[in-house]
PDB file of N, CA and C in Angstrom:
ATOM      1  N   UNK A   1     174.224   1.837 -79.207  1.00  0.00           N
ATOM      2  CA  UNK A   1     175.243   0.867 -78.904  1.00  0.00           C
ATOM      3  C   UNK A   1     176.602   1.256 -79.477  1.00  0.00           C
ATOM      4  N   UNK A   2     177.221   2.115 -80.583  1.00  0.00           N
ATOM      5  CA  UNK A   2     177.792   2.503 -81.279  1.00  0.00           C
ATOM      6  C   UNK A   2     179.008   3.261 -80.221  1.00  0.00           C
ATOM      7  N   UNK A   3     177.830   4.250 -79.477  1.00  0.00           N
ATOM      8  CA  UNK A   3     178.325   5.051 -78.509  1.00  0.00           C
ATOM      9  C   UNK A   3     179.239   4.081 -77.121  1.00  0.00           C
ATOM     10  N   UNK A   4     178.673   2.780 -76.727  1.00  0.00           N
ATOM     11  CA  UNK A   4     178.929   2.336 -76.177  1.00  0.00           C
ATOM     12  C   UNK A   4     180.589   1.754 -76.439  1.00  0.00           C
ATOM     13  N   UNK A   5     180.494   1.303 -77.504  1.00  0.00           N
ATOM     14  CA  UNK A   5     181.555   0.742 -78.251  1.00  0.00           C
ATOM     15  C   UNK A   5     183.011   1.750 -78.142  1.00  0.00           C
ATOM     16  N   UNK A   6     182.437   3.273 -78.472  1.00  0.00           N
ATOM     17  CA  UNK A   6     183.393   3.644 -78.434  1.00  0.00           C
ATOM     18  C   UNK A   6     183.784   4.273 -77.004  1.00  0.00           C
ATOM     19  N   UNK A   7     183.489   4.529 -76.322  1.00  0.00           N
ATOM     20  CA  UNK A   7     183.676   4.358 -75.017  1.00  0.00           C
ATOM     21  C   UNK A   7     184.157   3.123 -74.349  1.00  0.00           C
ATOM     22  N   UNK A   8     184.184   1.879 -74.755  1.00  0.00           N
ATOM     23  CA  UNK A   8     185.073   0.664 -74.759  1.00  0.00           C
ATOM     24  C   UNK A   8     186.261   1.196 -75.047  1.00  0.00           C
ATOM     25  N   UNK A   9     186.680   1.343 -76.345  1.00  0.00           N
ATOM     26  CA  UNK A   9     187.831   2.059 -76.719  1.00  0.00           C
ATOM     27  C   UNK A   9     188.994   3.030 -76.212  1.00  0.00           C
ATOM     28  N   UNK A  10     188.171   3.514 -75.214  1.00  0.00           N
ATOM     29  CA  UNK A  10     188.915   4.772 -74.839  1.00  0.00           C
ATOM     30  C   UNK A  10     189.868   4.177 -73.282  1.00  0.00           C
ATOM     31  N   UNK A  11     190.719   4.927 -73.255  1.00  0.00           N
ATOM     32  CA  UNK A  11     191.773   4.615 -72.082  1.00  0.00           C
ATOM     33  C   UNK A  11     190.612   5.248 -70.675  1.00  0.00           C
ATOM     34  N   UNK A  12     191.060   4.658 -69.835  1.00  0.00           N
ATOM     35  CA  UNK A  12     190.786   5.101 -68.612  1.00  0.00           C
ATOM     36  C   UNK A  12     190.775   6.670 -68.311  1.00  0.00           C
ATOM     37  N   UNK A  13     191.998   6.874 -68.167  1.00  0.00           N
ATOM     38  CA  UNK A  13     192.279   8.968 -68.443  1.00  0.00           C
ATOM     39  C   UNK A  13     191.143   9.509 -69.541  1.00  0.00           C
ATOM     40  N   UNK A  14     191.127   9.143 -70.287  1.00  0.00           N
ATOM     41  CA  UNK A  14     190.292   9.714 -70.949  1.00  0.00           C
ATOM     42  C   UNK A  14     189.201   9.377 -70.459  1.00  0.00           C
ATOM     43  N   UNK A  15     188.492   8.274 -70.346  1.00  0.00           N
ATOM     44  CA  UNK A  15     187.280   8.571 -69.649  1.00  0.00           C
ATOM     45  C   UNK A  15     186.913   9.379 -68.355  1.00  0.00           C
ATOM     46  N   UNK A  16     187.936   9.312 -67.544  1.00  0.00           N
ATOM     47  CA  UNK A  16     187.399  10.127 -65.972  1.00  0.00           C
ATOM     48  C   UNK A  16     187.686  11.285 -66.728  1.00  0.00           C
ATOM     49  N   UNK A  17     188.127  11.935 -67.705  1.00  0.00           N
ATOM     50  CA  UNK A  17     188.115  13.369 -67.989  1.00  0.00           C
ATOM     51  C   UNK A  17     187.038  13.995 -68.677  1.00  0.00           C
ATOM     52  N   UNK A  18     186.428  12.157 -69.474  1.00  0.00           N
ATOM     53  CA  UNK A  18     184.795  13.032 -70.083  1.00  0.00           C
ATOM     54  C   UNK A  18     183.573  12.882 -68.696  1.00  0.00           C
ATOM     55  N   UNK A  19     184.100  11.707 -68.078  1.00  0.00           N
ATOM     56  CA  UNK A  19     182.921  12.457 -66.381  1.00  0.00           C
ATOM     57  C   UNK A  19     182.802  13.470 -66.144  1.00  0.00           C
ATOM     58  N   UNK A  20     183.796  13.878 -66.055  1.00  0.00           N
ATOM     59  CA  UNK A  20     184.273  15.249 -65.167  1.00  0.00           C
ATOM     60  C   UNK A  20     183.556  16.518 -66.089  1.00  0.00           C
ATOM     61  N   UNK A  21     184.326  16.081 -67.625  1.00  0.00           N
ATOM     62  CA  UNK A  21     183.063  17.041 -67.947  1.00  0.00           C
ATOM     63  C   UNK A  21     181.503  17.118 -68.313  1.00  0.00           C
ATOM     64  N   UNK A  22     181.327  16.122 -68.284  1.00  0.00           N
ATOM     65  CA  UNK A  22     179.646  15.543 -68.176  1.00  0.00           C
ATOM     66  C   UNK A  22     179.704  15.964 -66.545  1.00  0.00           C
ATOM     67  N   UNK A  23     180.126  15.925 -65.631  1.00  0.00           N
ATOM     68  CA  UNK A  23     179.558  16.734 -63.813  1.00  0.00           C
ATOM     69  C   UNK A  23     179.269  17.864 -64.066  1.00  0.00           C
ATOM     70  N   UNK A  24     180.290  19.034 -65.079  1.00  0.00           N
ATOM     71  CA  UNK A  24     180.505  19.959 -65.095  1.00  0.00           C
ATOM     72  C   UNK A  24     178.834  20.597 -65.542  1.00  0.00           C
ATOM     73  N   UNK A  25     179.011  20.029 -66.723  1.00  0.00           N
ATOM     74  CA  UNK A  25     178.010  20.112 -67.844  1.00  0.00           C
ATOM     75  C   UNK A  25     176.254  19.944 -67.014  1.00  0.00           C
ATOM     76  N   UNK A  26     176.563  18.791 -66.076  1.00  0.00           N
ATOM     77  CA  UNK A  26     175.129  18.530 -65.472  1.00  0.00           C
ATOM     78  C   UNK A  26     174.996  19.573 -64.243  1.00  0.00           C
ATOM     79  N   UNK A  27     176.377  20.445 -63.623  1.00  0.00           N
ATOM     80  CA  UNK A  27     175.878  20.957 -62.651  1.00  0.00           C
ATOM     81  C   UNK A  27     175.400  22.227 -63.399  1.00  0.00           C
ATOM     82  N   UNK A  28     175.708  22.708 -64.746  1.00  0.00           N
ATOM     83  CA  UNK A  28     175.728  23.636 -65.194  1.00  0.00           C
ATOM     84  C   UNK A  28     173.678  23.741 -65.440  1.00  0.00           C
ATOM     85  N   UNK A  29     173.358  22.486 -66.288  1.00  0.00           N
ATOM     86  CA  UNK A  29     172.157  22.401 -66.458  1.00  0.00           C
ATOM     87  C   UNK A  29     171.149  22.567 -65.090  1.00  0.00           C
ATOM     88  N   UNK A  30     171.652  21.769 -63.718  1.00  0.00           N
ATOM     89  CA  UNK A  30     170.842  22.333 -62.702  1.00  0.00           C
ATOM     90  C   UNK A  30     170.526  23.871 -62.364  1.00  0.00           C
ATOM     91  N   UNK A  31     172.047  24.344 -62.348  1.00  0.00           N
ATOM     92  CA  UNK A  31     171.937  25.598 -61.954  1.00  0.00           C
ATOM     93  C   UNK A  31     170.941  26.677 -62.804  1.00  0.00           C
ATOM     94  N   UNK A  32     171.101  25.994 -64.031  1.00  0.00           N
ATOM     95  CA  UNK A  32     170.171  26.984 -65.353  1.00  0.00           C
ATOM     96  C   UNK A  32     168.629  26.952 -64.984  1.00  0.00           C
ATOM     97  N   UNK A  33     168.586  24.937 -64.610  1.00  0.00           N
ATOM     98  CA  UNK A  33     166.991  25.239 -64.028  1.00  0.00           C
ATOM     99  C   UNK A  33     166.980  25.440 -62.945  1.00  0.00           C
ATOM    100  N   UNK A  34     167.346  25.841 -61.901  1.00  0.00           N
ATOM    101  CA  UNK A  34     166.904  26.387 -60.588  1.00  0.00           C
ATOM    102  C   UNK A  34     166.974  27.849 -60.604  1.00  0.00           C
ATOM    103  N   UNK A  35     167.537  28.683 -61.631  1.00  0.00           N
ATOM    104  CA  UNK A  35     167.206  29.810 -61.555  1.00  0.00           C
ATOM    105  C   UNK A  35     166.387  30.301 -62.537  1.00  0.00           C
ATOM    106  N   UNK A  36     166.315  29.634 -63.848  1.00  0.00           N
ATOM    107  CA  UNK A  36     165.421  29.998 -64.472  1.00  0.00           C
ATOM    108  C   UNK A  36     163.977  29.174 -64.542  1.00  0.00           C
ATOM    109  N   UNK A  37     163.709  27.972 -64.257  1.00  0.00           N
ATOM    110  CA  UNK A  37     162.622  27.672 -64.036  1.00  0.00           C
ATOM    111  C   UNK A  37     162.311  27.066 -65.518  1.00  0.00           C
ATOM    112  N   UNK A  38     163.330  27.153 -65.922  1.00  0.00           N
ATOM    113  CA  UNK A  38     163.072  26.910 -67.653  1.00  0.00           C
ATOM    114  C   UNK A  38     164.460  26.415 -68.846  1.00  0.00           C
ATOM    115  N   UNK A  39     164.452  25.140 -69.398  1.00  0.00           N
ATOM    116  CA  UNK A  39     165.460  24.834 -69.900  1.00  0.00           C
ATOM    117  C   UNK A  39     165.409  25.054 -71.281  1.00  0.00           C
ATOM    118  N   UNK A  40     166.103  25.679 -72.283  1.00  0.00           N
ATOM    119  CA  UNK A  40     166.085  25.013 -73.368  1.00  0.00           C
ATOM    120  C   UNK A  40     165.793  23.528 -74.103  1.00  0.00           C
ATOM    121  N   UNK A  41     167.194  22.718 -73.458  1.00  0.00           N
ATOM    122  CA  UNK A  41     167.014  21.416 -73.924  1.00  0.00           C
ATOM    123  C   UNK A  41     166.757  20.471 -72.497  1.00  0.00           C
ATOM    124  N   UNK A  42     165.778  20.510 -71.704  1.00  0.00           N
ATOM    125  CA  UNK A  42     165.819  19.612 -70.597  1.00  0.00           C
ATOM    126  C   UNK A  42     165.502  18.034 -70.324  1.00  0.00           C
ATOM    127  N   UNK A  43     166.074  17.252 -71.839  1.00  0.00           N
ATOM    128  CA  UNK A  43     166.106  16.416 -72.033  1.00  0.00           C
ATOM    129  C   UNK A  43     167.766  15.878 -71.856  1.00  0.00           C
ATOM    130  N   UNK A  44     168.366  16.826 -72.250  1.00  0.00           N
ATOM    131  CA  UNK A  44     169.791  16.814 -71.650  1.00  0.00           C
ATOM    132  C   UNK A  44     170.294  16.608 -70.342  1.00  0.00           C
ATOM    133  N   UNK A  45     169.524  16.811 -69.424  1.00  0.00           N
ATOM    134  CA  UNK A  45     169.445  16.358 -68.035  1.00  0.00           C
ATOM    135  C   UNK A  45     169.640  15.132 -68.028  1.00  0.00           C
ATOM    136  N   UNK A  46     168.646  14.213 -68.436  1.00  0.00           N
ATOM    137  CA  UNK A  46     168.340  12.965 -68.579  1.00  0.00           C
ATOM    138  C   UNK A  46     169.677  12.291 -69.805  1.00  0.00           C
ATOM    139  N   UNK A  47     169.815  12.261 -70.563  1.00  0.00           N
ATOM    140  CA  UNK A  47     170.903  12.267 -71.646  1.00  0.00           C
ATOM    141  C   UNK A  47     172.138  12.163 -71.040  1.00  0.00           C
ATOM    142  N   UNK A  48     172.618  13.598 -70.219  1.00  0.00           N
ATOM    143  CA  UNK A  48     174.089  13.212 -69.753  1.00  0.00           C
ATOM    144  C   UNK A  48     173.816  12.418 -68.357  1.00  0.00           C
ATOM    145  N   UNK A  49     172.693  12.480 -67.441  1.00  0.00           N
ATOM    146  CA  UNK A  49     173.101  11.414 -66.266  1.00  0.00           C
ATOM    147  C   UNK A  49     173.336   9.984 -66.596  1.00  0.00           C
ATOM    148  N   UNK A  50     172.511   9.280 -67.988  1.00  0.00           N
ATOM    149  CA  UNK A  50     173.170   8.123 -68.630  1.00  0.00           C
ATOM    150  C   UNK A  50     174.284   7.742 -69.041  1.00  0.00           C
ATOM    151  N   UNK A  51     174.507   9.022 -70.149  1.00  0.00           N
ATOM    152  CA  UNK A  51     176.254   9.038 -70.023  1.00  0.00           C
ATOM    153  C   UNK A  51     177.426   8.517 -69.045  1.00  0.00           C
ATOM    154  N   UNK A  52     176.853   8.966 -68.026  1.00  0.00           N
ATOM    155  CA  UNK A  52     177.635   9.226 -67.116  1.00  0.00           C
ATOM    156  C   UNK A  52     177.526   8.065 -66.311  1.00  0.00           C
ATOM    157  N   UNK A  53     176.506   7.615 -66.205  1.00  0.00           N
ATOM    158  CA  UNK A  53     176.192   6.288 -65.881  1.00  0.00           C
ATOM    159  C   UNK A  53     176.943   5.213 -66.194  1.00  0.00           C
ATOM    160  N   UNK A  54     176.796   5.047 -67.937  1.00  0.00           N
ATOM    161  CA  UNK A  54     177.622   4.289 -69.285  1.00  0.00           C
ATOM    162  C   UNK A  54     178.982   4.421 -68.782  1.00  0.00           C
ATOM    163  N   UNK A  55     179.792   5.482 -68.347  1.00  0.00           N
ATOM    164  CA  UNK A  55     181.003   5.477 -68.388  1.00  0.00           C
ATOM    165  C   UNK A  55     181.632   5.202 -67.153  1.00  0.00           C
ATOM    166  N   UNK A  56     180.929   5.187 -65.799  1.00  0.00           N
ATOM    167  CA  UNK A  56     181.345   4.849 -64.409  1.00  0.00           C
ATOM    168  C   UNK A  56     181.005   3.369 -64.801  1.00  0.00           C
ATOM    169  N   UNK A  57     179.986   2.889 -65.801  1.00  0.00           N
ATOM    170  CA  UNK A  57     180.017   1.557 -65.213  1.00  0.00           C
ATOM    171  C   UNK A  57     181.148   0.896 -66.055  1.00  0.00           C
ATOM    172  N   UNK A  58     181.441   1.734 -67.340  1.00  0.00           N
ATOM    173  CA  UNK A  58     183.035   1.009 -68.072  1.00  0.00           C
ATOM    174  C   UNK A  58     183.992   0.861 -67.396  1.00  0.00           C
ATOM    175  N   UNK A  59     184.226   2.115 -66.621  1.00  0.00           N
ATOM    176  CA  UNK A  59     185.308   1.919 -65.616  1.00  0.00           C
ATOM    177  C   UNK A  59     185.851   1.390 -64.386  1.00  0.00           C
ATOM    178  N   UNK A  60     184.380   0.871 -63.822  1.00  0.00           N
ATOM    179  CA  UNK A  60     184.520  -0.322 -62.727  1.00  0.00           C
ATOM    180  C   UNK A  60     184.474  -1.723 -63.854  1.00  0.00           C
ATOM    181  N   UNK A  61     184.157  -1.365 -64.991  1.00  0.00           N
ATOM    182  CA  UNK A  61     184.582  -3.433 -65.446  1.00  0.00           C
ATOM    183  C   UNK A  61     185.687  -3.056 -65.632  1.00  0.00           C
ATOM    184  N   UNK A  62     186.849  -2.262 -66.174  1.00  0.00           N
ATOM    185  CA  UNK A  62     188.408  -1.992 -66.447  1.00  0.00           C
ATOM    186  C   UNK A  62     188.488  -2.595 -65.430  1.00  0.00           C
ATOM    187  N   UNK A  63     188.515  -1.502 -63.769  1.00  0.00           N
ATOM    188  CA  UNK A  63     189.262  -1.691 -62.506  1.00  0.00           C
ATOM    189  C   UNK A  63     189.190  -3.418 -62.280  1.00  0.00           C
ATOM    190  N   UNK A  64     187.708  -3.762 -62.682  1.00  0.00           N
ATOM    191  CA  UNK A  64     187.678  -4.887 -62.326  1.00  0.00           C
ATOM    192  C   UNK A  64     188.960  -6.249 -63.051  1.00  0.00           C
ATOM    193  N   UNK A  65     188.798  -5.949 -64.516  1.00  0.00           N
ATOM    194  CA  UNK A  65     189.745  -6.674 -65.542  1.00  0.00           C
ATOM    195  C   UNK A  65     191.691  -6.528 -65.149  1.00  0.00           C
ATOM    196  N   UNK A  66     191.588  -5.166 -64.935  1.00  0.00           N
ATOM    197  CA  UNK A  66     193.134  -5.005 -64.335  1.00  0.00           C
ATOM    198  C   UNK A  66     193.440  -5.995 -63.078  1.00  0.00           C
ATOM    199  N   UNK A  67     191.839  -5.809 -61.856  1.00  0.00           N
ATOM    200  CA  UNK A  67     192.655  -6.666 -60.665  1.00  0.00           C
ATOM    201  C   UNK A  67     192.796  -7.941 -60.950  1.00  0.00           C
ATOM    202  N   UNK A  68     192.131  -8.344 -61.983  1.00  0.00           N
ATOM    203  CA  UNK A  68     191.800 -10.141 -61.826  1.00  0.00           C
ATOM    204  C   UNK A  68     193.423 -10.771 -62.148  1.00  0.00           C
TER     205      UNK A  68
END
């Protein structure tokens, strides 16, 4: 929840810039397992699609708080 909190905190810009690199980061992990068949940490898969989750859904309650 900690994590959550501070991701409250953060401006908009800053969040679509940690998506972007959490996309980066998750296309990076596919590509590792589709060619190697084998992850180091493939719990990280799972880990950043939440992330990423957590932070699209902060940013539709913003959009939402700005239109009201």
């Amino acid at each position: 929840m900690e994590d959550v909190k501070k991701l409250r905190e953060q401006s908009v810009a800053e969040l679509k810039s940690l998506h972007d690199e959490l996309s980066v980061s998750m296309f990076d992990l596919k590509c590792e397992n589709s060619v190697q068949r084998k992850l180091e940490k493939p719990h990280m898969l799972k880990a950043n699609r939440r992330q990423k989750a957590r932070i699209l859904t902060i940013l539709r309650e913003k959009e939402n708080e700005s239109a009201k």
